[in-house]
Structure formats: C-alpha cells, structure tokens
C-alpha atoms as a PDB file:
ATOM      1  CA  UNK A   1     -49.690 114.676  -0.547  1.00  0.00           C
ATOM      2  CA  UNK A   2     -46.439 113.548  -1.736  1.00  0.00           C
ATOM      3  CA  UNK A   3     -44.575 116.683  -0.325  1.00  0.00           C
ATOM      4  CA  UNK A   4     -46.530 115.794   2.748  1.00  0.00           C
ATOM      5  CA  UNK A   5     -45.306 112.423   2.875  1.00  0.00           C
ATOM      6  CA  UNK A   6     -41.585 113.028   2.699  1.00  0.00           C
ATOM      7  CA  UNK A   7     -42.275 115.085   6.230  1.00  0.00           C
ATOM      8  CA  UNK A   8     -43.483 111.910   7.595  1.00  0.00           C
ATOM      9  CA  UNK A   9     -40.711 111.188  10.460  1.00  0.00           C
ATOM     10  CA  UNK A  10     -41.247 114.683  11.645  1.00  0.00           C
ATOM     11  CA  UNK A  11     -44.596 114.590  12.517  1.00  0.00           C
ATOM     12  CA  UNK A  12     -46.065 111.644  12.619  1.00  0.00           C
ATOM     13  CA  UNK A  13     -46.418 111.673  16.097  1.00  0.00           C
ATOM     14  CA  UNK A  14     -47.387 114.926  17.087  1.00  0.00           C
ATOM     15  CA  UNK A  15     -50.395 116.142  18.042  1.00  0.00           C
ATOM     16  CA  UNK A  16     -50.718 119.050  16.440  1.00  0.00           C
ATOM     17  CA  UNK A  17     -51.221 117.631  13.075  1.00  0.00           C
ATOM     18  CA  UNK A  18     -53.418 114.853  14.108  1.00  0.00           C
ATOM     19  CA  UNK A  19     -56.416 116.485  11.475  1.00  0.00           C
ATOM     20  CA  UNK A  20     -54.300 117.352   8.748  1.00  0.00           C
ATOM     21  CA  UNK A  21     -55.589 115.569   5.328  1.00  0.00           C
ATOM     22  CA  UNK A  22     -52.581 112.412   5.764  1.00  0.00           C
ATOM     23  CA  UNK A  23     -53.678 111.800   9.733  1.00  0.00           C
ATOM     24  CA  UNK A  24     -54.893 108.599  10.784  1.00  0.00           C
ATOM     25  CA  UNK A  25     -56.141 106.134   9.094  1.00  0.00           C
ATOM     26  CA  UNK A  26     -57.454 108.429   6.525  1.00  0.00           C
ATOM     27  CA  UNK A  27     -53.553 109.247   5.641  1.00  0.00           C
ATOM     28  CA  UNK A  28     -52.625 105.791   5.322  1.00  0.00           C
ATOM     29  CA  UNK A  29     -55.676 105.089   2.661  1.00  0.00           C
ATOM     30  CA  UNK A  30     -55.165 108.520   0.621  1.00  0.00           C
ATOM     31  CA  UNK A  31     -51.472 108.591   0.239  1.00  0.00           C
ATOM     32  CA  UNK A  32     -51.169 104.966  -1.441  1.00  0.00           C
ATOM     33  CA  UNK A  33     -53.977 105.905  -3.465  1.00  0.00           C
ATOM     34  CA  UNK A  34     -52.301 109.281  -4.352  1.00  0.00           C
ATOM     35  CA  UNK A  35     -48.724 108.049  -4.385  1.00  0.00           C
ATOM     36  CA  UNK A  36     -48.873 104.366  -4.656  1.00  0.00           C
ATOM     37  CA  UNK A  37     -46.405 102.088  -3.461  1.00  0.00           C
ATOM     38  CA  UNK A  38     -44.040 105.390  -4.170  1.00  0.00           C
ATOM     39  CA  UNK A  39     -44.407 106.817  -1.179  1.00  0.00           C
ATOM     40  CA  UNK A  40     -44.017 103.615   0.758  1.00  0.00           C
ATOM     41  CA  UNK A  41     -40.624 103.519  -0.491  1.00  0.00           C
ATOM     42  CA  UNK A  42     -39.681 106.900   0.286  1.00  0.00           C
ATOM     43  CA  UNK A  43     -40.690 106.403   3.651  1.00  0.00           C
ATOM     44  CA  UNK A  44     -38.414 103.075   4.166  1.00  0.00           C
ATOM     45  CA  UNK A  45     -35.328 104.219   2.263  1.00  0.00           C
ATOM     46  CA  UNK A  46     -35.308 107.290   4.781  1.00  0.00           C
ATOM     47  CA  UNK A  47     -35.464 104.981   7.504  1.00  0.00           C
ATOM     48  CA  UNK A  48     -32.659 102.742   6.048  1.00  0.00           C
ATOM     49  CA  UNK A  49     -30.848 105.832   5.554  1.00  0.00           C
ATOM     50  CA  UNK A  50     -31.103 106.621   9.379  1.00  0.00           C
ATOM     51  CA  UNK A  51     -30.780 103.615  10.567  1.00  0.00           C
ATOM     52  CA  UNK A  52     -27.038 102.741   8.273  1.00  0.00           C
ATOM     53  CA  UNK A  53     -25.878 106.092   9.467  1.00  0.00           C
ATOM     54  CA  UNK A  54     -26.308 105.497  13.097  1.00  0.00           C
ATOM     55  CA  UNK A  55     -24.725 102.320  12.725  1.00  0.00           C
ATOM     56  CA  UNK A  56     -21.654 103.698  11.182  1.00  0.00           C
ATOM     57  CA  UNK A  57     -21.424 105.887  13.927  1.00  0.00           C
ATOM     58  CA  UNK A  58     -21.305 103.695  16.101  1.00  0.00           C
ATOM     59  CA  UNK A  59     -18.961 101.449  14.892  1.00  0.00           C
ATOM     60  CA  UNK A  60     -16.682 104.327  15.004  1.00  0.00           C
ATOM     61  CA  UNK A  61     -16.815 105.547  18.103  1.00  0.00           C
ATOM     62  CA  UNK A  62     -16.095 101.723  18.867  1.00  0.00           C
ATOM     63  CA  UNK A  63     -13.293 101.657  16.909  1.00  0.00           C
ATOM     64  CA  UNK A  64     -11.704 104.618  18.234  1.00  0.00           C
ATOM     65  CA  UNK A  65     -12.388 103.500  22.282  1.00  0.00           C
ATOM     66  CA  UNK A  66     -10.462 100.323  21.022  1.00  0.00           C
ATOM     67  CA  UNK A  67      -7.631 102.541  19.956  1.00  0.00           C
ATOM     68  CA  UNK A  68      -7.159 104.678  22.606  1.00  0.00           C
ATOM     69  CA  UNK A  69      -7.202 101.822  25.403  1.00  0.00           C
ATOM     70  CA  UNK A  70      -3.659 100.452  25.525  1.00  0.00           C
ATOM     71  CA  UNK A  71      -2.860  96.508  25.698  1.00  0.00           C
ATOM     72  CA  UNK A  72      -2.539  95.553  29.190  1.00  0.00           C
ATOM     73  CA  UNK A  73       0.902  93.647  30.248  1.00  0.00           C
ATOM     74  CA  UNK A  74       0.206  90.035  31.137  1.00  0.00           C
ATOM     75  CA  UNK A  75       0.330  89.013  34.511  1.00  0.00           C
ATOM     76  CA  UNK A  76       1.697  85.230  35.463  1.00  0.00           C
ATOM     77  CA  UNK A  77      -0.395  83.452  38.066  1.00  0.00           C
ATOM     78  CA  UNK A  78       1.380  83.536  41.747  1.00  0.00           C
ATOM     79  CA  UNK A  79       3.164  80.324  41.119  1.00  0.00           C
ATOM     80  CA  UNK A  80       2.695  77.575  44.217  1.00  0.00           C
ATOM     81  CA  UNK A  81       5.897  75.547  45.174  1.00  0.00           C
ATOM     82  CA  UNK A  82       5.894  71.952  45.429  1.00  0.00           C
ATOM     83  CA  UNK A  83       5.553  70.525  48.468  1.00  0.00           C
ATOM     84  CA  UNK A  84       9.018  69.101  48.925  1.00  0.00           C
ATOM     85  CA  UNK A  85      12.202  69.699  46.817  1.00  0.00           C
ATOM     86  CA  UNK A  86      16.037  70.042  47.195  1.00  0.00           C
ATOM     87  CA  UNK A  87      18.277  72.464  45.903  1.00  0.00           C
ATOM     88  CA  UNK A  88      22.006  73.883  46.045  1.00  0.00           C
ATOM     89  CA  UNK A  89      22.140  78.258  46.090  1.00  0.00           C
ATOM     90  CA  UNK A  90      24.550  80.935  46.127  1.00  0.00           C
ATOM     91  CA  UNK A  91      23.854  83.282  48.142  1.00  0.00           C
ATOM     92  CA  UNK A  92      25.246  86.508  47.684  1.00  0.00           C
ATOM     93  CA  UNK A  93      25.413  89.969  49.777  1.00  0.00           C
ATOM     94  CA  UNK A  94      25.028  93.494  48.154  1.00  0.00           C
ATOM     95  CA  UNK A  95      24.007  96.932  48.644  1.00  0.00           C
ATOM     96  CA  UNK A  96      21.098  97.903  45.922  1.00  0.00           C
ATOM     97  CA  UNK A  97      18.052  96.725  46.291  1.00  0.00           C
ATOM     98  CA  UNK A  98      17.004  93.568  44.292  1.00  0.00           C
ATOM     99  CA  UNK A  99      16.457  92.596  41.694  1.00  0.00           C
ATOM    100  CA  UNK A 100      19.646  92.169  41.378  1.00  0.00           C
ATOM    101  CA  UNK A 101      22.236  90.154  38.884  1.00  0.00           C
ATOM    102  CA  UNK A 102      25.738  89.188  40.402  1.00  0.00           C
ATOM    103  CA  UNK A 103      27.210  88.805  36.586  1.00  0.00           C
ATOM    104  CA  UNK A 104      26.241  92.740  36.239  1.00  0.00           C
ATOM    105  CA  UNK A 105      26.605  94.047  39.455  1.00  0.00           C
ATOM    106  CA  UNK A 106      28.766  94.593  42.367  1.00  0.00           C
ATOM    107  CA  UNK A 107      28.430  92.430  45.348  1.00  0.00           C
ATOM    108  CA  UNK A 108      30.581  92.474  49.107  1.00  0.00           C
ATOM    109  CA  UNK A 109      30.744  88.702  49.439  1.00  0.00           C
ATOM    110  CA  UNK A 110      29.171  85.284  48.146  1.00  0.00           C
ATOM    111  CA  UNK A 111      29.023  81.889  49.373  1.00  0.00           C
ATOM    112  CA  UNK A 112      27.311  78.588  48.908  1.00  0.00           C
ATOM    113  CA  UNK A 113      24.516  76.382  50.432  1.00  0.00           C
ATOM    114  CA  UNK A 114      21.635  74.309  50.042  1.00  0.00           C
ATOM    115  CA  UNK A 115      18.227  73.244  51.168  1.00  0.00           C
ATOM    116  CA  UNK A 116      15.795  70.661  52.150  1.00  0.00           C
ATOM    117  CA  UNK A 117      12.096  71.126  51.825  1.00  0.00           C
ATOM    118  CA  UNK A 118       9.587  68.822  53.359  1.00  0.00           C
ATOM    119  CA  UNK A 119       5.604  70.241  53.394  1.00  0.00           C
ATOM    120  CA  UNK A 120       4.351  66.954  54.139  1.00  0.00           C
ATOM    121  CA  UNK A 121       5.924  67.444  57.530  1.00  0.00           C
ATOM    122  CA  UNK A 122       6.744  70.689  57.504  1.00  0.00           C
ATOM    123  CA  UNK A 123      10.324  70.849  57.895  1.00  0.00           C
ATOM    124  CA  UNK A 124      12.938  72.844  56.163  1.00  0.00           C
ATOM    125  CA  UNK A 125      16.643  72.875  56.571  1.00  0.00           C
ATOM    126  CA  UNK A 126      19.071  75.455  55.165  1.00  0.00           C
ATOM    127  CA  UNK A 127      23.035  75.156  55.351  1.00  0.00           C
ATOM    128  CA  UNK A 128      25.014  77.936  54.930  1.00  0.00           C
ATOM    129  CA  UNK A 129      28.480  76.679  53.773  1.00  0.00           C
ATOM    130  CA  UNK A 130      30.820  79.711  53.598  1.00  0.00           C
ATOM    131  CA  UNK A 131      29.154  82.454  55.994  1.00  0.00           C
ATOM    132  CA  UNK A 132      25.841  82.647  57.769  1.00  0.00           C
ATOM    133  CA  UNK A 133      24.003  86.410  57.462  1.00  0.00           C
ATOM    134  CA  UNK A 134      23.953  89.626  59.238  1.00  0.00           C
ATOM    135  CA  UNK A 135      21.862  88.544  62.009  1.00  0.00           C
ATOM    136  CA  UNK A 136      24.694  88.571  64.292  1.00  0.00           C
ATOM    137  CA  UNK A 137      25.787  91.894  66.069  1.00  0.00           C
ATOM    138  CA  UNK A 138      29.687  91.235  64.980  1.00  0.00           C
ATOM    139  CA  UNK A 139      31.080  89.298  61.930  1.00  0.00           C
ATOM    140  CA  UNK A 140      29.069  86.283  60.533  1.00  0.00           C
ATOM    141  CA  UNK A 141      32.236  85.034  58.692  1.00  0.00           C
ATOM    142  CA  UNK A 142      31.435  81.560  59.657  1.00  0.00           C
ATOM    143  CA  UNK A 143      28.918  78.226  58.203  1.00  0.00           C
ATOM    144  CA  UNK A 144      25.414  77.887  60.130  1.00  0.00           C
ATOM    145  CA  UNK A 145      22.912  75.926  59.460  1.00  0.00           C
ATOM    146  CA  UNK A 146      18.820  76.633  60.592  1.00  0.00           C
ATOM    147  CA  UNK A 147      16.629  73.820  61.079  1.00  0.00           C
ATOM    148  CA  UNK A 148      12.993  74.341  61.403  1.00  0.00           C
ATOM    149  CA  UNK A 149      10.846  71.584  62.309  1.00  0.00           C
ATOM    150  CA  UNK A 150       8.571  70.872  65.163  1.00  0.00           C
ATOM    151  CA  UNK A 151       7.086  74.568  65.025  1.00  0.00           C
ATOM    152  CA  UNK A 152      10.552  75.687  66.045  1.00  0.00           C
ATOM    153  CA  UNK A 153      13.486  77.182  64.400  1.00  0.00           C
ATOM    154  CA  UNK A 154      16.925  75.980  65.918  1.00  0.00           C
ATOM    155  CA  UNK A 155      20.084  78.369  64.563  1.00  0.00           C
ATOM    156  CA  UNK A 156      23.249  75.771  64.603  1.00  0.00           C
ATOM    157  CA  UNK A 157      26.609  77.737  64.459  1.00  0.00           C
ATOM    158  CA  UNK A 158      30.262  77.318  64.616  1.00  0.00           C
ATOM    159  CA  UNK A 159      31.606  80.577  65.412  1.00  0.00           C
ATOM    160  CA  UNK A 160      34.350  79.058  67.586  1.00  0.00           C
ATOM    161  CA  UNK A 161      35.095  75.325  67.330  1.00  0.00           C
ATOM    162  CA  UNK A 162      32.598  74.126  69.947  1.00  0.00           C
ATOM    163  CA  UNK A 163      28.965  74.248  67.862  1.00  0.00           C
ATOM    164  CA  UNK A 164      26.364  76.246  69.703  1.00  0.00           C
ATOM    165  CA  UNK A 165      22.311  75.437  69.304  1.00  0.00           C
ATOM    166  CA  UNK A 166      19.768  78.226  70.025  1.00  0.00           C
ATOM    167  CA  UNK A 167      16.174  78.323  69.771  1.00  0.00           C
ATOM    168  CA  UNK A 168      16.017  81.178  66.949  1.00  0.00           C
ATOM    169  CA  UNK A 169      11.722  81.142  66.636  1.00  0.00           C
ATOM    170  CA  UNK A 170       9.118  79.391  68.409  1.00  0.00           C
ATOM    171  CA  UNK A 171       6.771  78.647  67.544  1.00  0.00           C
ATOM    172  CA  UNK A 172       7.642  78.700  63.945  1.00  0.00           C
ATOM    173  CA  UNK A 173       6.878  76.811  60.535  1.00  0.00           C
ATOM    174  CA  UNK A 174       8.521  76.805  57.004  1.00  0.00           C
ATOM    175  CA  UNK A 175       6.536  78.897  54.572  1.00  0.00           C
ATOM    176  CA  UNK A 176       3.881  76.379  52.862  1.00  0.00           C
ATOM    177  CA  UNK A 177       3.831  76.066  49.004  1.00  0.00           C
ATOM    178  CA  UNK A 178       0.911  78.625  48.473  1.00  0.00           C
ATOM    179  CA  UNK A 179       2.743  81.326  50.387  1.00  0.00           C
ATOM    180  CA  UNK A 180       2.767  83.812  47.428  1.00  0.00           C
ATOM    181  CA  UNK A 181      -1.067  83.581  46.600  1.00  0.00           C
ATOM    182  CA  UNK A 182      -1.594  83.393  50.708  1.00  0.00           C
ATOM    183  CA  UNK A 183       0.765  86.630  50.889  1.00  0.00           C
ATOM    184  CA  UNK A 184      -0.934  88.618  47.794  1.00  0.00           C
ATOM    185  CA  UNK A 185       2.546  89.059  46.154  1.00  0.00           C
ATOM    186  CA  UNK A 186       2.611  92.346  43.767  1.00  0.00           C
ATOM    187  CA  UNK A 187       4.199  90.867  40.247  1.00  0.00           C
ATOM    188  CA  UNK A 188       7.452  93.182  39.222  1.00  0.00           C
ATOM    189  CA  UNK A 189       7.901  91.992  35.548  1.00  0.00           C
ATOM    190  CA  UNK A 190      10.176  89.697  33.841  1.00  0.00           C
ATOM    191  CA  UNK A 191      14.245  89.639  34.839  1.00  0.00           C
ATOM    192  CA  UNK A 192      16.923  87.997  32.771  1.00  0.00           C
ATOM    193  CA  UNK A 193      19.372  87.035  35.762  1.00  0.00           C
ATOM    194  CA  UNK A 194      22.303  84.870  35.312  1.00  0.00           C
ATOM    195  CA  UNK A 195      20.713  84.352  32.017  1.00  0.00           C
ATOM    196  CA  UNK A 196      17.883  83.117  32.812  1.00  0.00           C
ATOM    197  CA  UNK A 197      14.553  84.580  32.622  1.00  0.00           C
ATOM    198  CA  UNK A 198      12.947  85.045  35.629  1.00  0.00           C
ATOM    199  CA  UNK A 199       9.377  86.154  36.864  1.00  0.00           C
ATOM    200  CA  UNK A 200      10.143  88.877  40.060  1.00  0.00           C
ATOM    201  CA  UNK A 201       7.802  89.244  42.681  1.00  0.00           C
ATOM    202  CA  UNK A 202       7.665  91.576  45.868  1.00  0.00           C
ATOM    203  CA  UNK A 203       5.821  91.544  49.141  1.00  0.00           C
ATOM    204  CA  UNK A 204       5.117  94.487  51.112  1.00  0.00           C
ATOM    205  CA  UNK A 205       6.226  93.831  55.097  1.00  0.00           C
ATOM    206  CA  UNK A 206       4.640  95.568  57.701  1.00  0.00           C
ATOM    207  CA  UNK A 207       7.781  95.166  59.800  1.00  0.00           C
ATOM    208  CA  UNK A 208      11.023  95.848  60.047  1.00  0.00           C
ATOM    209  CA  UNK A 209      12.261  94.759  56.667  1.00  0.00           C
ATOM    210  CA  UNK A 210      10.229  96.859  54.354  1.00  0.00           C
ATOM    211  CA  UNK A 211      10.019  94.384  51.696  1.00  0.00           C
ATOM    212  CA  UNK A 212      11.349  91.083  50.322  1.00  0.00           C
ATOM    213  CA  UNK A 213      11.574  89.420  47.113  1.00  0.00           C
ATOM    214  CA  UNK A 214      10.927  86.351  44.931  1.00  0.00           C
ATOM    215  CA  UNK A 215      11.425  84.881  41.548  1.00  0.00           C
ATOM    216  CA  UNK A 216      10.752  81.855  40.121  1.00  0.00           C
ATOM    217  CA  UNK A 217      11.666  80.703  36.466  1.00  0.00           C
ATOM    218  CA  UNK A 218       9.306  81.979  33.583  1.00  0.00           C
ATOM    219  CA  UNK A 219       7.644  80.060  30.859  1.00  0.00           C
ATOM    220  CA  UNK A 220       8.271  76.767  32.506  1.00  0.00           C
ATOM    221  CA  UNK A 221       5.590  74.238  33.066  1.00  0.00           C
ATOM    222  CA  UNK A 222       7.316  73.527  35.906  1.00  0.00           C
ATOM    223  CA  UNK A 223       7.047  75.950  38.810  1.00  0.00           C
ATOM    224  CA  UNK A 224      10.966  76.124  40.221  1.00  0.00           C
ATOM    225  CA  UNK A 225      12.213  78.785  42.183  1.00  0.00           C
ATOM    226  CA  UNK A 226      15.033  80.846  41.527  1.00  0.00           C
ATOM    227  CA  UNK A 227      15.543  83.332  43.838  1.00  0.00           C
ATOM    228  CA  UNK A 228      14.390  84.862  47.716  1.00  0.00           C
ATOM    229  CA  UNK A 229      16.261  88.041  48.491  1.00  0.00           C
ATOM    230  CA  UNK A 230      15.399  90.011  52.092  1.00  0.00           C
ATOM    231  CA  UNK A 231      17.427  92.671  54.011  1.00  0.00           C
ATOM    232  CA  UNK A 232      18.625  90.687  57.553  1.00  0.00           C
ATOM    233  CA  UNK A 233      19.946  93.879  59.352  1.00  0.00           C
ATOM    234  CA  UNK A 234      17.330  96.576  57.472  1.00  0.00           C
ATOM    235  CA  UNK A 235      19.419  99.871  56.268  1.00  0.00           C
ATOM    236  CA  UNK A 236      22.237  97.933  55.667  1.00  0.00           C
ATOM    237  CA  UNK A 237      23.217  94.885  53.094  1.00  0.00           C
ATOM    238  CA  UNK A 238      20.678  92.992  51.570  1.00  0.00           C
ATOM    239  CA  UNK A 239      21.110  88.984  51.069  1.00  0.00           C
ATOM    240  CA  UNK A 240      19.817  87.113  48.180  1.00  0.00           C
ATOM    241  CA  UNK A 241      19.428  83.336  47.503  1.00  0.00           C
ATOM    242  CA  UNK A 242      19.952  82.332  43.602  1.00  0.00           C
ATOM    243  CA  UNK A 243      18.819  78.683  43.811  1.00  0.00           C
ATOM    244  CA  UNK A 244      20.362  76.228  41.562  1.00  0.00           C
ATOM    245  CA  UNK A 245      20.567  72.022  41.215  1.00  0.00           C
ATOM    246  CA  UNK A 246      16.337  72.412  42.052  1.00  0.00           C
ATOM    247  CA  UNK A 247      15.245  68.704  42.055  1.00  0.00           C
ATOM    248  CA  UNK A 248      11.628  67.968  42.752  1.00  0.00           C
ATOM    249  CA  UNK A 249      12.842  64.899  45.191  1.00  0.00           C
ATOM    250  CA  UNK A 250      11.325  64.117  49.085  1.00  0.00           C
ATOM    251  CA  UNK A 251      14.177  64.478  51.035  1.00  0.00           C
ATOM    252  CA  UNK A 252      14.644  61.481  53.758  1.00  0.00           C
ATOM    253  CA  UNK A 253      13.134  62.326  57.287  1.00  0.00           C
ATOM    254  CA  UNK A 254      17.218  62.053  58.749  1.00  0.00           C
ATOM    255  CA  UNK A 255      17.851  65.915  57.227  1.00  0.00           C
ATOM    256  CA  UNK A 256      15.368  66.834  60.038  1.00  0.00           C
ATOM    257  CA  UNK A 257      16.208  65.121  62.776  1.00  0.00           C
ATOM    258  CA  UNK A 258      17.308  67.577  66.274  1.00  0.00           C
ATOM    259  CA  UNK A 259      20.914  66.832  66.998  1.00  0.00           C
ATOM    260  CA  UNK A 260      21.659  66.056  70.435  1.00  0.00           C
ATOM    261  CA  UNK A 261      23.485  69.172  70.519  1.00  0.00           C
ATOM    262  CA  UNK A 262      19.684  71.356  70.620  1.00  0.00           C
ATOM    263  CA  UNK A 263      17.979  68.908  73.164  1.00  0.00           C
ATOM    264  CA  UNK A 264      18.553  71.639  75.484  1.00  0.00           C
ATOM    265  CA  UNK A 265      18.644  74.879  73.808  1.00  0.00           C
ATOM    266  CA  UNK A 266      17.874  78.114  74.689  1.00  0.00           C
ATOM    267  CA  UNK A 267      16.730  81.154  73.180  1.00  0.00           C
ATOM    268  CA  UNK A 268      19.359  83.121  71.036  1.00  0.00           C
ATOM    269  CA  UNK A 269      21.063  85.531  71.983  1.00  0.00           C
ATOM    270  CA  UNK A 270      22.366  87.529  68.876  1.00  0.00           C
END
C-alpha cells in the first residue's frame, strides 16, 4: 500500500482505478491503518514540493518580464499659461529647424520686443522693435507692432514714415492659456538653451506651416514660457521668440486700446 500511496497524485482521479484496494473510502481507512500518519506526510510534502516549485517559477518568469521591459522616459504635463503676463523677447531668424540655440548656432538676424497678455479680456499685443517677420513680400527691415483684441488682429507698421493699420485676421483671438492641452502638443524632450533648461514641445499643422514649436522652462513650479518658434514664409527662414523679463503682472487695459490710426482699416494687403 505504501508504494501505492506515493502514486497518489497520478491517479487519484481517474477512473480506471476507482476498485483498486486504496479507492474510495476504503483507501482512505486502509492506508492510515497500513501506513499511519506516514503516508499522510508523504502525500503533503509532495504537494509542498509542487506547489514551492511552481512558485519559483513564477517568480522568475516575473523577474525576467521586469528585465526585459525598459524604463519609460517621463513625460511633463502640457503646461497651461497664466492668464495674463508680460514679457520682453528676442526674437531671432534662422535656417534649421528648431529647436534651436542662438549661443550655438548660426542665425541671419535678431532683434528685440515684448508682449502683453490679457485672457481675462482676451487681448494680446506684440511689438516688434528692430524688424517685423517675413510676412511681407519685400524686406521687413522695419518695427511693427500686432494688436489683437476685439476678435480682430490689426498689423501696425512703419515701413515709410507715415504708420499704416490693416486688418491682418478677423475674426481672430489670442491663443487661451490651455492651448497646448486644447492642441494635443507631442512632448520633444528636455533642451538646455541659452542655458537654461527647457521642456520642447511641437504641434503638427495641417496647413501651410508644417509645424511649430514651444518651450516652457522645466522643473519650475511656475509654468513660464520660454520660447514659440514657427516658419512665417514656409520653405524659407524660420522665426523664433526666446522670451525673457516674464512677469506674472495684468497689464493695464490702455496696451489694448485701437489707435485712431485703425478706426478705419482695411484688410492687408501683404
């Protein structure tokens, strides 16, 4: 009975052996009796046995799944802007597409400018000190400024030394503080630009530009932008914003006020 016993996980459950002399209840009362509390143990230390060996494999196979998946990068949240701020830029013109690093590569011209930010009633004005951008079919070697507010986008220029006003967009409306999360931006990776360390973003366009870019400053509790690059004339130079002097300050309702000068504008013609 005791050789009989140690076969006990093989056919315990088959019919076949259902009348053999350890079967039914019959097997449970002869075998103690035969092997005592011997047999018993047998029975249970196989089991243990089994049961410790599929464990180990198991924990092994775990182990190497763990291995062979690699860490993933981390990914910064799309960052949401403020809903008013000021800040000074340079603004620079080049030929490679961004990201791009004016202390480490070559550029065809820079300039200065700054700009005012108002969500609250959706207004934004941006001066262009030194040169506006290659919107214009000839030279843009001169300041402009664009002031969007009132769902329209007025292009001020002084190309000769009368100032002309044009209706650039309408309707039209500065880019809200979610814009990035709205827009689905695809994260790039982390830039050191201008020493700083900056977290690069891209989105996709549909249109004629192909794609544009964003950055704002990395492991900062405070979300500030650093930089908005786009191609004005596509297939040629690309123009980039580096923002600097950002101050998280409501800029007075007089920065959006319509000059006299655009009571009357027109469309632009470019």
């Amino acid at each position: 009975c005791k050789k009989e016993v140690q076969q006990f996980s093989f056919f315990f459950f088959s019919s076949r052996r259902r009348h053999t002399r350890c079967s039914g209840v019959s097997w449970a009362r002869r075998c103690v009796q035969e092997t005592g509390t011997w047999g018993i143990f047998y029975q249970m230390k196989s089991l243990i046995y089994l049961v410790l060996a599929l464990y180990i494999l198991s924990v092994g196979i775990a182990g190497l799944r763990l291995r062979s998946v690699p860490e993933a990068p981390e990914t910064p949240e799309i960052p949401i802007n403020p809903e008013y701020f000021v800040m000074d830029w340079k603004t620079y013109m080049f030929n490679s597409e961004p990201p791009f690093d004016p202390t480490t590569q070559k550029f065809n011209r820079e300039g200065t400018g700054k700009t005012w930010y108002n969500w609250k009633i959706k207004s934004i004005r941006e001066d262009y000190h030194d040169f506006c951008f290659a919107i214009f079919a000839e030279d843009y070697n001169f300041p402009c400024q664009f002031l969007n507010t009132q769902e329209t986008s007025y292009l001020i220029y002084n190309k000769t030394e009368v100032p002309t006003c044009c209706i650039f967009i309408k309707p039209w409306n500065p880019p809200s503080p979610d814009f990035g999360v709205r827009a689905n931006l695809t994260y790039l990776g982390k830039y050191q630009i201008e020493g700083r360390d900056v977290n690069y973003f891209q989105k996709k366009s549909e249109g004629a530009f192909g794609a544009v870019y964003y950055s704002w400053l990395a492991d900062s509790e405070e979300v500030i932008p650093t930089s908005f690059a786009f191609p004005p004339m596509p297939g040629k130079e690309w123009s980039i914003k580096h923002f600097v002097n950002y101050t998280h300050v409501e800029p007075d309702n007089s920065f959006f006020e319509i000059p006299e000068l655009c009571y009357n504008a027109q469309s632009c013609d470019l």
